[in-house]
N, C-alpha and C. Protein backbone atom coordinates (compact mmCIF):
# COMPACT_ATOMS: atom_id res chain seq x y z
N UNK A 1 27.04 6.29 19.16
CA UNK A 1 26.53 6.35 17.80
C UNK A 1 25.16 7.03 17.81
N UNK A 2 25.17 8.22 16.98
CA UNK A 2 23.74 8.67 16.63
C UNK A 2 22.43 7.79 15.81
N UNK A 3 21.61 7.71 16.39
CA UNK A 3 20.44 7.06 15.98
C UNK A 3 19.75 7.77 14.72
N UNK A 4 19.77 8.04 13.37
CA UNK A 4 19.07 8.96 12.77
C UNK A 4 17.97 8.23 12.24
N UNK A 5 16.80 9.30 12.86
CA UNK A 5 14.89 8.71 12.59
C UNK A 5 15.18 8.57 10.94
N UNK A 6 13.88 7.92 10.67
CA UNK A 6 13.68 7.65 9.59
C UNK A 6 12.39 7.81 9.19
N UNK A 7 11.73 8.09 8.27
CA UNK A 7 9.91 7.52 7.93
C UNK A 7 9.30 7.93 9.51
N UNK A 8 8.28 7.38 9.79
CA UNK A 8 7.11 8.16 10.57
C UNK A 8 8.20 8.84 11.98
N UNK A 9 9.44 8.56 12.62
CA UNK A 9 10.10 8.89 13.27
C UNK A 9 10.68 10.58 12.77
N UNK A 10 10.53 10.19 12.08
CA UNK A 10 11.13 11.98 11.48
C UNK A 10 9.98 12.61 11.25
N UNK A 11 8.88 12.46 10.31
CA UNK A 11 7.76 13.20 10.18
C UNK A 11 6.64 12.19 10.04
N UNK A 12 5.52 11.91 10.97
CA UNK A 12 4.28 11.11 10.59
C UNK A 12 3.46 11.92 9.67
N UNK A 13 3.70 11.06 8.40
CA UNK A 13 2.08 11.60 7.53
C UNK A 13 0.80 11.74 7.89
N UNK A 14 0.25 10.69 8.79
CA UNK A 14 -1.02 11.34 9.36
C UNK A 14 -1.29 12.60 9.71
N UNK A 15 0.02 12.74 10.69
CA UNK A 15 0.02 14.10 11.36
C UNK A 15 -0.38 15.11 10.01
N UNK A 16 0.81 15.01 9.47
CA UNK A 16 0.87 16.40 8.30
C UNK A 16 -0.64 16.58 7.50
N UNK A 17 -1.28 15.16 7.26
CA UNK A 17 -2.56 15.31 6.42
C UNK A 17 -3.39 15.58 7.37
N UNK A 18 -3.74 15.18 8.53
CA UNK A 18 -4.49 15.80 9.21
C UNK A 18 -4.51 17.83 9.66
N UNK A 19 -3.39 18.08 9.89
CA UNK A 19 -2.96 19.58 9.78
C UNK A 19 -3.40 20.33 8.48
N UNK A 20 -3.41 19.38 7.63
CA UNK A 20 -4.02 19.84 6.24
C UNK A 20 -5.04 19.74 5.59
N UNK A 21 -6.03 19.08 7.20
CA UNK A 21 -7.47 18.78 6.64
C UNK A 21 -7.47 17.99 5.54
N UNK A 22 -7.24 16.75 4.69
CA UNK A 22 -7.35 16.36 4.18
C UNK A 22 -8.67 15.31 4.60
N UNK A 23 -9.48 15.18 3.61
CA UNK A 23 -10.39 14.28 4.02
C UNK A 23 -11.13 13.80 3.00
N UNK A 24 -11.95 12.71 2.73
CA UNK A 24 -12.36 11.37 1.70
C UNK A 24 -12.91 12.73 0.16
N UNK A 25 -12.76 12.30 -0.34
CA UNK A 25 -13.38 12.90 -1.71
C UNK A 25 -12.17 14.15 -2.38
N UNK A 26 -10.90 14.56 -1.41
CA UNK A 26 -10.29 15.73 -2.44
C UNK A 26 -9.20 14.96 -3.24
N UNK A 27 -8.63 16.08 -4.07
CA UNK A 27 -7.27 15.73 -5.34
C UNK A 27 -6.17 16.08 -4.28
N UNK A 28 -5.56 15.14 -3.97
CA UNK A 28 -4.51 15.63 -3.09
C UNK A 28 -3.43 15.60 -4.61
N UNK A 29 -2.06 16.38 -4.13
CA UNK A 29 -1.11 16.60 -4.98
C UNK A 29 0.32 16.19 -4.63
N UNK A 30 1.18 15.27 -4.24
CA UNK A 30 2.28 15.26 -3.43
C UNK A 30 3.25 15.54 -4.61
N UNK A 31 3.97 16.87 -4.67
CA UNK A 31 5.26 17.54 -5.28
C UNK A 31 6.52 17.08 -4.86
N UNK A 32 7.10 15.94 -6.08
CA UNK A 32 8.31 15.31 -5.40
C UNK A 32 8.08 14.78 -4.22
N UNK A 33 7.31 13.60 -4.80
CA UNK A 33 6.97 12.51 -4.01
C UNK A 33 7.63 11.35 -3.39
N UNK A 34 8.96 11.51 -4.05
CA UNK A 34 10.10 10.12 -3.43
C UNK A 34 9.75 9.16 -3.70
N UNK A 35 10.54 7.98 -3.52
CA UNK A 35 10.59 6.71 -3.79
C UNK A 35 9.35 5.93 -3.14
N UNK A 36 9.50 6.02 -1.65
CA UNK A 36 8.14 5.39 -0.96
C UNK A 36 7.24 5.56 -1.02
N UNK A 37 6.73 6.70 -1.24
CA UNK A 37 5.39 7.57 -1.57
C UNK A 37 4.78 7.91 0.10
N UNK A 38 5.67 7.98 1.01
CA UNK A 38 5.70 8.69 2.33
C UNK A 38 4.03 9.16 2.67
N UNK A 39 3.76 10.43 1.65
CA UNK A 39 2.60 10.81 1.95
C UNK A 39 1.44 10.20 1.08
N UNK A 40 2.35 9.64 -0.22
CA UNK A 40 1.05 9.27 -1.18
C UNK A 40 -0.13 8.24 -0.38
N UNK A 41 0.60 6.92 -0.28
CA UNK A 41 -0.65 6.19 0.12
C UNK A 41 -0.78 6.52 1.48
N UNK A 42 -0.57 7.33 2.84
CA UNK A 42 -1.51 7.69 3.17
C UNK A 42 -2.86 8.66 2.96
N UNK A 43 -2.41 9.35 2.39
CA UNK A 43 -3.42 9.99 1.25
C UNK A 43 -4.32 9.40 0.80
N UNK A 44 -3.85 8.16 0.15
CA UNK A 44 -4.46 7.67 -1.02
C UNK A 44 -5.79 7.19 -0.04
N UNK A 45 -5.33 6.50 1.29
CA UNK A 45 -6.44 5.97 2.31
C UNK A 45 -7.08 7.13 2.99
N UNK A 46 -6.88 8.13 2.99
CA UNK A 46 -7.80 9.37 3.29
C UNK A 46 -8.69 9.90 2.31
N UNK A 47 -8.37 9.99 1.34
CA UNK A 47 -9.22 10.63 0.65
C UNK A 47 -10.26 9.51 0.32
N UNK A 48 -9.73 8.10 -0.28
CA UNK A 48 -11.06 7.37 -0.52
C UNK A 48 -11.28 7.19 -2.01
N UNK A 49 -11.99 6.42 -2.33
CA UNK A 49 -12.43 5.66 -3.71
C UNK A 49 -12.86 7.03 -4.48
N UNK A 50 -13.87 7.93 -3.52
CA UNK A 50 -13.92 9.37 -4.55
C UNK A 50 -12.89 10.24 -4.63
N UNK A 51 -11.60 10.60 -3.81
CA UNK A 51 -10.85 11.30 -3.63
C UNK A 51 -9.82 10.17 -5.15
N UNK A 52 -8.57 11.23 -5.06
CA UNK A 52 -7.74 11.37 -5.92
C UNK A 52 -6.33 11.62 -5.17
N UNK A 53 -4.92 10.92 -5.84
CA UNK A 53 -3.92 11.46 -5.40
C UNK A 53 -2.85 11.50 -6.53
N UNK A 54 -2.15 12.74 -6.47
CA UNK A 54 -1.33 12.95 -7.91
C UNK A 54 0.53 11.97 -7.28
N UNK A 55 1.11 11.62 -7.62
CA UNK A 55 2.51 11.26 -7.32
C UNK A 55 3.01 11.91 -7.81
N UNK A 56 3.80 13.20 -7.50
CA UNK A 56 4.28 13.62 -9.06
C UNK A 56 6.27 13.81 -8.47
N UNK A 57 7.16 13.44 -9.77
CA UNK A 57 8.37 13.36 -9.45
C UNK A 57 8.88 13.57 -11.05
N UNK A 58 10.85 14.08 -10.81
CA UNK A 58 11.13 14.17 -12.08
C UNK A 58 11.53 12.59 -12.55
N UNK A 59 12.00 11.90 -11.49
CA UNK A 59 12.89 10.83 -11.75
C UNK A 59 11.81 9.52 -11.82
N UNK A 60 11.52 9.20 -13.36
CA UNK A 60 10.88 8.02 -13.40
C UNK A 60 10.97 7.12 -13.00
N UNK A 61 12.55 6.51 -12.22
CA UNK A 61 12.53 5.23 -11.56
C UNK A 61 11.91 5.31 -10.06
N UNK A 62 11.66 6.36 -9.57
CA UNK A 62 10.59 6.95 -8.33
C UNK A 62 9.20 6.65 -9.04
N UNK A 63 9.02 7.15 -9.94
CA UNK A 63 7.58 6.78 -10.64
C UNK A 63 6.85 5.41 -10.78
N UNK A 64 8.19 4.56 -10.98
CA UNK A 64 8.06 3.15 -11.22
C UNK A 64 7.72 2.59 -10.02
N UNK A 65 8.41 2.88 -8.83
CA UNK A 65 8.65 2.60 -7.57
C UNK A 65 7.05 2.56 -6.98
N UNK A 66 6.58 3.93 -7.20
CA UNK A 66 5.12 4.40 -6.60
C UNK A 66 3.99 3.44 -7.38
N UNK A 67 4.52 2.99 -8.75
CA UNK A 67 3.65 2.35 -9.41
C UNK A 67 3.23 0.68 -9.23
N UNK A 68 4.56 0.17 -8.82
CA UNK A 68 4.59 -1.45 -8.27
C UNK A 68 3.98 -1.05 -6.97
N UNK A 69 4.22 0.19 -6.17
CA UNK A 69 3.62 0.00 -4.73
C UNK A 69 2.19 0.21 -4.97
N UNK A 70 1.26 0.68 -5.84
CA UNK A 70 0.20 1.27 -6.41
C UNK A 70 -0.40 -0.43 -6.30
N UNK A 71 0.16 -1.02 -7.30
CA UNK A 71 -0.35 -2.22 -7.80
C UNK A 71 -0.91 -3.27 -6.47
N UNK A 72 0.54 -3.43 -5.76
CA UNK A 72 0.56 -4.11 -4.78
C UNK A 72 -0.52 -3.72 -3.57
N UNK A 73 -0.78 -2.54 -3.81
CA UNK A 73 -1.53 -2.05 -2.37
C UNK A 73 -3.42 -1.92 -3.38
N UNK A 74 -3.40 -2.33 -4.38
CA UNK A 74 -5.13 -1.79 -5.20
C UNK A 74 -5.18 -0.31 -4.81
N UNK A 75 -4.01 0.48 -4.37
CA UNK A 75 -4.77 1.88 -4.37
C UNK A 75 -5.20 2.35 -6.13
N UNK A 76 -6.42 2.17 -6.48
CA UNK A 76 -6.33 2.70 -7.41
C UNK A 76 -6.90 4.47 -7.87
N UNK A 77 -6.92 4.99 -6.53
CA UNK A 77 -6.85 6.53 -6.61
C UNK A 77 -5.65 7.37 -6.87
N UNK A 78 -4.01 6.79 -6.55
CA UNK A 78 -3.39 6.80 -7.32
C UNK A 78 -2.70 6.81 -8.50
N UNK A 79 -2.36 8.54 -8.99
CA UNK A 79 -1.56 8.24 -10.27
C UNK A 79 -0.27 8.77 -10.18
N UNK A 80 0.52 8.49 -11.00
CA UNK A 80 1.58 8.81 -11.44
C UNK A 80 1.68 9.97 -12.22
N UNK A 81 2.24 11.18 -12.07
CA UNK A 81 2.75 11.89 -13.06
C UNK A 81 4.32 12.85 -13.03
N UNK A 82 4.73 12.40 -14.26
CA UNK A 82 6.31 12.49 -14.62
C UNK A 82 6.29 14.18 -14.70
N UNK A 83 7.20 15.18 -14.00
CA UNK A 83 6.86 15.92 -14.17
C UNK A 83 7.53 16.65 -13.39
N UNK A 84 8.18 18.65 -14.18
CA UNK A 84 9.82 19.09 -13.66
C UNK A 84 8.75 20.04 -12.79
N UNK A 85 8.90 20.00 -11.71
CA UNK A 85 8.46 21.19 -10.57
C UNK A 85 9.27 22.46 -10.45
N UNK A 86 10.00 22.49 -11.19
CA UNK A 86 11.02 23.60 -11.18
C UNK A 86 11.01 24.39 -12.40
N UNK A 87 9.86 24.11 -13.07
CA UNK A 87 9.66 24.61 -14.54
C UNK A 87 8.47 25.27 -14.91
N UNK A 88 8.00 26.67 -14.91
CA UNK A 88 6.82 26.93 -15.52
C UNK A 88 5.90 25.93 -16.24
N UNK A 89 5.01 25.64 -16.20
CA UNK A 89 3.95 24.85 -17.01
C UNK A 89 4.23 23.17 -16.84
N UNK A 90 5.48 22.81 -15.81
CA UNK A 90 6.21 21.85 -15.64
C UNK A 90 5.50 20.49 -15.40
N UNK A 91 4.55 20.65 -14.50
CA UNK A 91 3.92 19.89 -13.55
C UNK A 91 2.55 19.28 -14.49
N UNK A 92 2.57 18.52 -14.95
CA UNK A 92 1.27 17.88 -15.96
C UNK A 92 0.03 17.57 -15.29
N UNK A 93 -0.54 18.53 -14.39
CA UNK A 93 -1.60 18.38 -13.95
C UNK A 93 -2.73 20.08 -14.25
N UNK A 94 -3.30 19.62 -15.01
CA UNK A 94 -4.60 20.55 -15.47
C UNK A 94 -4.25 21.80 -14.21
N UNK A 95 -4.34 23.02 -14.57
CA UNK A 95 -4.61 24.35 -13.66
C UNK A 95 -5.94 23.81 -12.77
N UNK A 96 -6.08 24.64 -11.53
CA UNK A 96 -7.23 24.42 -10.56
C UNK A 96 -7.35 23.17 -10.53
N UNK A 97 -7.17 22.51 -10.13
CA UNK A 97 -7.62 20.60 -10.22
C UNK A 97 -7.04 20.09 -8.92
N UNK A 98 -6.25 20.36 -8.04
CA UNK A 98 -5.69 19.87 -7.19
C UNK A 98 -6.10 21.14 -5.25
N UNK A 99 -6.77 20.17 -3.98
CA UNK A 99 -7.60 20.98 -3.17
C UNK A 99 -6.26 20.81 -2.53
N UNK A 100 -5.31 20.34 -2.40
CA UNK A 100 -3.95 20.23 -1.32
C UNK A 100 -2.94 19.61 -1.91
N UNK A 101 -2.17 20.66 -2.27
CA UNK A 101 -0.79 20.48 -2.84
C UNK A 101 0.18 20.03 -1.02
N UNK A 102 1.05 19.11 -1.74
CA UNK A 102 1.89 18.87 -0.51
C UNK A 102 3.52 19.15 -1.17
N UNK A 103 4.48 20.29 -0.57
CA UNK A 103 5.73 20.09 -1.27
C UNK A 103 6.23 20.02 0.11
N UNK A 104 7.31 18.90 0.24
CA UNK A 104 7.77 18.72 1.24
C UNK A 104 9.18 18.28 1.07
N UNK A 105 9.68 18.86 1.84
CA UNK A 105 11.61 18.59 1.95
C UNK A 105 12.38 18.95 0.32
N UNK A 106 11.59 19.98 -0.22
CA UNK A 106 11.85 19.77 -1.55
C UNK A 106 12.24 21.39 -1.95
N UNK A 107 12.44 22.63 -1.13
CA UNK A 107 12.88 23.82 -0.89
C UNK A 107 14.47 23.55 -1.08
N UNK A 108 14.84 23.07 0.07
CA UNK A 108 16.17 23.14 0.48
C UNK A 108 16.72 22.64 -1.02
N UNK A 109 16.29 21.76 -1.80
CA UNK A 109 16.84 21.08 -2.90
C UNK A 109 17.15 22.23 -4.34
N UNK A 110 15.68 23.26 -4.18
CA UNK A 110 15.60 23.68 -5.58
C UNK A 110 16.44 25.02 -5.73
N UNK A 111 16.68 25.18 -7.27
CA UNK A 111 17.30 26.37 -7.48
C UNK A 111 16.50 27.43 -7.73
N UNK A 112 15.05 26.86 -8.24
CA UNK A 112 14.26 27.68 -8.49
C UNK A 112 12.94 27.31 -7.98
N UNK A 113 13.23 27.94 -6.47
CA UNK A 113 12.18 27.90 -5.56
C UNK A 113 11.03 28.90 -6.08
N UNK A 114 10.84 30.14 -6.76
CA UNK A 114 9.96 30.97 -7.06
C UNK A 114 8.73 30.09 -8.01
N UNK A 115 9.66 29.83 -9.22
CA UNK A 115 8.99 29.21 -9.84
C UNK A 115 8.24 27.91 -9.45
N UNK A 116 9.04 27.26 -8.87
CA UNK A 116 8.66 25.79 -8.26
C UNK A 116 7.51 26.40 -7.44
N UNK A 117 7.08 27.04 -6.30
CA UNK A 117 5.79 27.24 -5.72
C UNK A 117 4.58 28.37 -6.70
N UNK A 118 5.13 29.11 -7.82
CA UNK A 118 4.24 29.30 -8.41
C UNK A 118 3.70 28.21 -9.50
N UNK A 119 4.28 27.22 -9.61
CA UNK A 119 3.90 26.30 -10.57
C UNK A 119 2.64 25.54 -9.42
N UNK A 120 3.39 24.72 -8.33
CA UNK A 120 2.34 24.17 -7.48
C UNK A 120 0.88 25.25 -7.34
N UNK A 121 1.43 25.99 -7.11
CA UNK A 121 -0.04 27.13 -7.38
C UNK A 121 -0.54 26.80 -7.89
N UNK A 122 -0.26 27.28 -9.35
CA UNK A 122 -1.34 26.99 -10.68
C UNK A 122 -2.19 25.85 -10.11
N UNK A 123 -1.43 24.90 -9.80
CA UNK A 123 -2.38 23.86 -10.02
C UNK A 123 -3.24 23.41 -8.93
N UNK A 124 -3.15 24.48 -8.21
CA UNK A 124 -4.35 24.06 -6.51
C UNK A 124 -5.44 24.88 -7.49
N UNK A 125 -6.68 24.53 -7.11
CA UNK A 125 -8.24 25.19 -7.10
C UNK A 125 -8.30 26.74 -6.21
N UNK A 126 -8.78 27.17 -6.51
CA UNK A 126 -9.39 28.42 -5.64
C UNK A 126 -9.55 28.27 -4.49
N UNK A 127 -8.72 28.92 -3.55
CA UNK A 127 -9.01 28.48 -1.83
C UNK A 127 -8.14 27.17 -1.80
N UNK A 128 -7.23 26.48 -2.73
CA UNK A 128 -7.07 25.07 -2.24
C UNK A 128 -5.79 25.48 -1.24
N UNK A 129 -5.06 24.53 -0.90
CA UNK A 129 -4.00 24.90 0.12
C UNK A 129 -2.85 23.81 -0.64
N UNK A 130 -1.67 24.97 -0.27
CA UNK A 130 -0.25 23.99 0.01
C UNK A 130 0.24 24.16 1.08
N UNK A 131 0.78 22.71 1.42
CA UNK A 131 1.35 22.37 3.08
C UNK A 131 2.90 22.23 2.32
N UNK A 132 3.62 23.34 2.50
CA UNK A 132 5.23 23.56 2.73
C UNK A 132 5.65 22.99 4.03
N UNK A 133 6.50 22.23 3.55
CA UNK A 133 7.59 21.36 4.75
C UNK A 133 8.95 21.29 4.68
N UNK A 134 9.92 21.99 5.35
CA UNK A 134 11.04 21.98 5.12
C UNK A 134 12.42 21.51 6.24
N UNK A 135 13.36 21.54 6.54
CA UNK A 135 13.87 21.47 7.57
C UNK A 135 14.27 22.36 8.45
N UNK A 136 14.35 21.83 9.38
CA UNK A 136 15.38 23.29 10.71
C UNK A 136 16.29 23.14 10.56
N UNK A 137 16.90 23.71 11.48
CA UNK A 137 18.49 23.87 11.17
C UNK A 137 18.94 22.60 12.79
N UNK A 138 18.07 22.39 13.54
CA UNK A 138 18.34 21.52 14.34
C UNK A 138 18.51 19.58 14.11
N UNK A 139 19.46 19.75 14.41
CA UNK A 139 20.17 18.07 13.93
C UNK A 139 20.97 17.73 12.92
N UNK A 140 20.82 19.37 12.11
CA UNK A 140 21.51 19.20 10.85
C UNK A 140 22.88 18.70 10.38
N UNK A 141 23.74 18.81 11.88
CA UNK A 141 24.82 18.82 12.17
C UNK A 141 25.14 16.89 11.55
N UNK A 142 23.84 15.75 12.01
CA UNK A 142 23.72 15.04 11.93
C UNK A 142 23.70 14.01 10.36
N UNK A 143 22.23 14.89 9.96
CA UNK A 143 21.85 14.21 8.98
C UNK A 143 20.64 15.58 8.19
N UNK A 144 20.41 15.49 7.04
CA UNK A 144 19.74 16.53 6.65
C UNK A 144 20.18 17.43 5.48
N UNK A 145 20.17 18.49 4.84
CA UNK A 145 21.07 19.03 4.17
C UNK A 145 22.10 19.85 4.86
N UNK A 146 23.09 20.52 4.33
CA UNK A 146 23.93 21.56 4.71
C UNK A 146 23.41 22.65 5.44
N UNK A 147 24.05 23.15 5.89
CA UNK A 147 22.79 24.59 6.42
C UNK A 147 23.46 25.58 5.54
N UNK A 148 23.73 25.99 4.73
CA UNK A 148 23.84 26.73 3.56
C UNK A 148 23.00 26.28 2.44
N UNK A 149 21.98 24.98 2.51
CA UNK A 149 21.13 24.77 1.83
C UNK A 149 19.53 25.06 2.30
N UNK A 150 19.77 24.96 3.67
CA UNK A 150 18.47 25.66 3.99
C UNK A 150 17.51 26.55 3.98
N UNK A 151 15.92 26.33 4.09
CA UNK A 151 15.28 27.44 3.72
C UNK A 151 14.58 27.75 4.71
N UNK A 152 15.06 29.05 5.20
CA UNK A 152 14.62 28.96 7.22
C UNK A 152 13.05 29.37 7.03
N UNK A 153 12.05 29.44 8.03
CA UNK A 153 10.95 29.59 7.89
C UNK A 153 10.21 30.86 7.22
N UNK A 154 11.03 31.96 7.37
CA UNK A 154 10.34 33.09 7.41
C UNK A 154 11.17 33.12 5.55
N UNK A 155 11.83 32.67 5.47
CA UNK A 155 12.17 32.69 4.21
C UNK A 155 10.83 31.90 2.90
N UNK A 156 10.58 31.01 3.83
CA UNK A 156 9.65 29.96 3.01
C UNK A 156 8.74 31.05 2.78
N UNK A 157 7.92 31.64 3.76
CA UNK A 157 7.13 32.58 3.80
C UNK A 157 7.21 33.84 3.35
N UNK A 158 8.13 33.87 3.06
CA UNK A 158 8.59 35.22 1.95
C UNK A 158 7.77 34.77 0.68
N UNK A 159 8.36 33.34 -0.08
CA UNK A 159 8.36 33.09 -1.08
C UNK A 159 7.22 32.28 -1.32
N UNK A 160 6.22 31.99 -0.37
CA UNK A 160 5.33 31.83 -0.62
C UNK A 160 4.22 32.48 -1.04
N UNK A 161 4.43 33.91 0.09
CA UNK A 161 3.64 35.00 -0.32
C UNK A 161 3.95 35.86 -1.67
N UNK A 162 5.20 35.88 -2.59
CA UNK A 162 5.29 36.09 -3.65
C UNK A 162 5.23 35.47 -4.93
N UNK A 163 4.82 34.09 -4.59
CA UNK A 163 4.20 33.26 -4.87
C UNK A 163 2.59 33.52 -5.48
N UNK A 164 1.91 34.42 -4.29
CA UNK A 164 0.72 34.72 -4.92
C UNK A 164 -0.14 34.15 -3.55
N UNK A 165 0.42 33.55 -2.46
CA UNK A 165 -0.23 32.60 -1.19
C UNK A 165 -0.66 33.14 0.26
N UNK A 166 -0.95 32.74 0.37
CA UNK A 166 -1.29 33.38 2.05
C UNK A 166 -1.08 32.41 2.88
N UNK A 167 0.00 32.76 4.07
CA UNK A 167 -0.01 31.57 5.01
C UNK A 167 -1.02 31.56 5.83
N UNK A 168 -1.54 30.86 5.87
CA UNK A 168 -2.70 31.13 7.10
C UNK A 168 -2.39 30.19 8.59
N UNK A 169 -1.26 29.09 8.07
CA UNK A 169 -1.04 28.51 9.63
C UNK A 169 0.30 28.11 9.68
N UNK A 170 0.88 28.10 11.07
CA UNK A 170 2.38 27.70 11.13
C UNK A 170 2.12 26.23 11.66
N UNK A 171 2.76 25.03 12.11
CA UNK A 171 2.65 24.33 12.67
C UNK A 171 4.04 23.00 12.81
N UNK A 172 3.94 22.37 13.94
CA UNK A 172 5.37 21.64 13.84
C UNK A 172 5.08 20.01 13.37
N UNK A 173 5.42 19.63 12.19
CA UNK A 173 5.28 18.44 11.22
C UNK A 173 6.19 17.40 12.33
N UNK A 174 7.85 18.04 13.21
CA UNK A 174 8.13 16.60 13.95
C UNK A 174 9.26 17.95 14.11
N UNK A 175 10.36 16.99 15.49
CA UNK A 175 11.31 18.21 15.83
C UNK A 175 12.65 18.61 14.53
N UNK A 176 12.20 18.90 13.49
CA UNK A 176 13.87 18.37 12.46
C UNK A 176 13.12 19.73 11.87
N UNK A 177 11.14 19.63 11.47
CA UNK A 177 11.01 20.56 10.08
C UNK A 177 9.91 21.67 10.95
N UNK A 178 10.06 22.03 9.94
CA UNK A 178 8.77 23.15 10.18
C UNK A 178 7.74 23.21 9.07
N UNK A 179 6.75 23.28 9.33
CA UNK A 179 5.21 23.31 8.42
C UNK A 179 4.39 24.53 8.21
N UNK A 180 4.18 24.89 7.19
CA UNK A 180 3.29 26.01 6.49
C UNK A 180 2.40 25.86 6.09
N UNK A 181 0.95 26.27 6.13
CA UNK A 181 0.06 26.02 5.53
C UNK A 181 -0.52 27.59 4.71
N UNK A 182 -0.40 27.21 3.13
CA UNK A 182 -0.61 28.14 2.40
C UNK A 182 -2.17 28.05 1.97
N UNK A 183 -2.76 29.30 1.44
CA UNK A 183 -4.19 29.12 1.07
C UNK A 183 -3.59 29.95 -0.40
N UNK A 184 -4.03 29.24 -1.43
CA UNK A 184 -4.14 30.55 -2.88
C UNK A 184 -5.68 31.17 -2.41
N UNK A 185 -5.59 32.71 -3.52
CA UNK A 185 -6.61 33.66 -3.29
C UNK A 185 -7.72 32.61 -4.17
């Protein structure tokens, strides 16, 4: 029987926020944030009482989810926002306002990947960064999406850079994904 990782076994959030320089005082942004909030509250404990973290998802019962865990944990740098990432103007967070957008495992899903990373754009600051995370094609066989749903690396990086982004770093998030680190101009 195959063992399939789960949570910090598949990708540790530290890792990824640390790769992304995250540190006490920024607006972090997690794009399709999931049920657990994976990266939110570690975030939420990096950045700090001055820092900020957005939750953002389409499916409000994820929203709800992040919000009892919100409660339960006093993160109150934590918010919630309801909101289609796949939609021009979609994402209800003010233009420039956000120093590290995080979209993660959330490529392989969309139909409209163009739009979906020019929307996260908009809403990073000048110089801010998005950390793209997606899967390999290794294990897929297992658990993961289809590999006709995949978005291989150099692809991400296509569409990042038409996007409007600059990758400035490659790096490995755990053995399943691969990690991008984008800078807007």
């Amino acid at each position: 029987m195959i063992s399939v990782p789960t949570g910090r076994e598949l990708i540790d959030p530290f890792k990824v926020l640390e790769e992304a320089e995250v540190e006490a005082g920024l607006t972090i942004a997690d794009f399709g944030c999931g049920t657990l909030g994976h990266y939110v509250f570690p975030a939420a404990e990096l950045v700090g009482s001055d820092g900020r973290v957005f939750a953002v998802d389409i499916l409000k019962s994820v929203l709800s989810g992040i919000e009892s865990r919100r409660k339960v944990e006093s993160a109150t740098n934590v918010e919630t926002v309801w909101s289609d990432i796949e939609r021009s103007n979609g994402i209800r967070i003010e233009s420039e306002t956000v120093d590290i957008g995080l979209l993660i495992n959330n490529l392989f899903m969309s139909k409209q990947k163009e739009v979906m990373l020019r929307e996260c754009m908009r809403t990073l600051k000048p110089s801010g960064r998005l950390v793209l995370i997606d899967w390999l094609s290794t294990g897929i066989k297992f658990f993961g999406p289809a590999t006709d749903q995949l978005v291989v690396p150099e692809e991400a990086r296509r569409l990042a850079e038409v996007a409007g982004l600059r990758v400035e770093k490659e790096f490995s998030p755990g053995r399943f994904h691969y990690g991008l680190i984008c800078r807007k101009p």
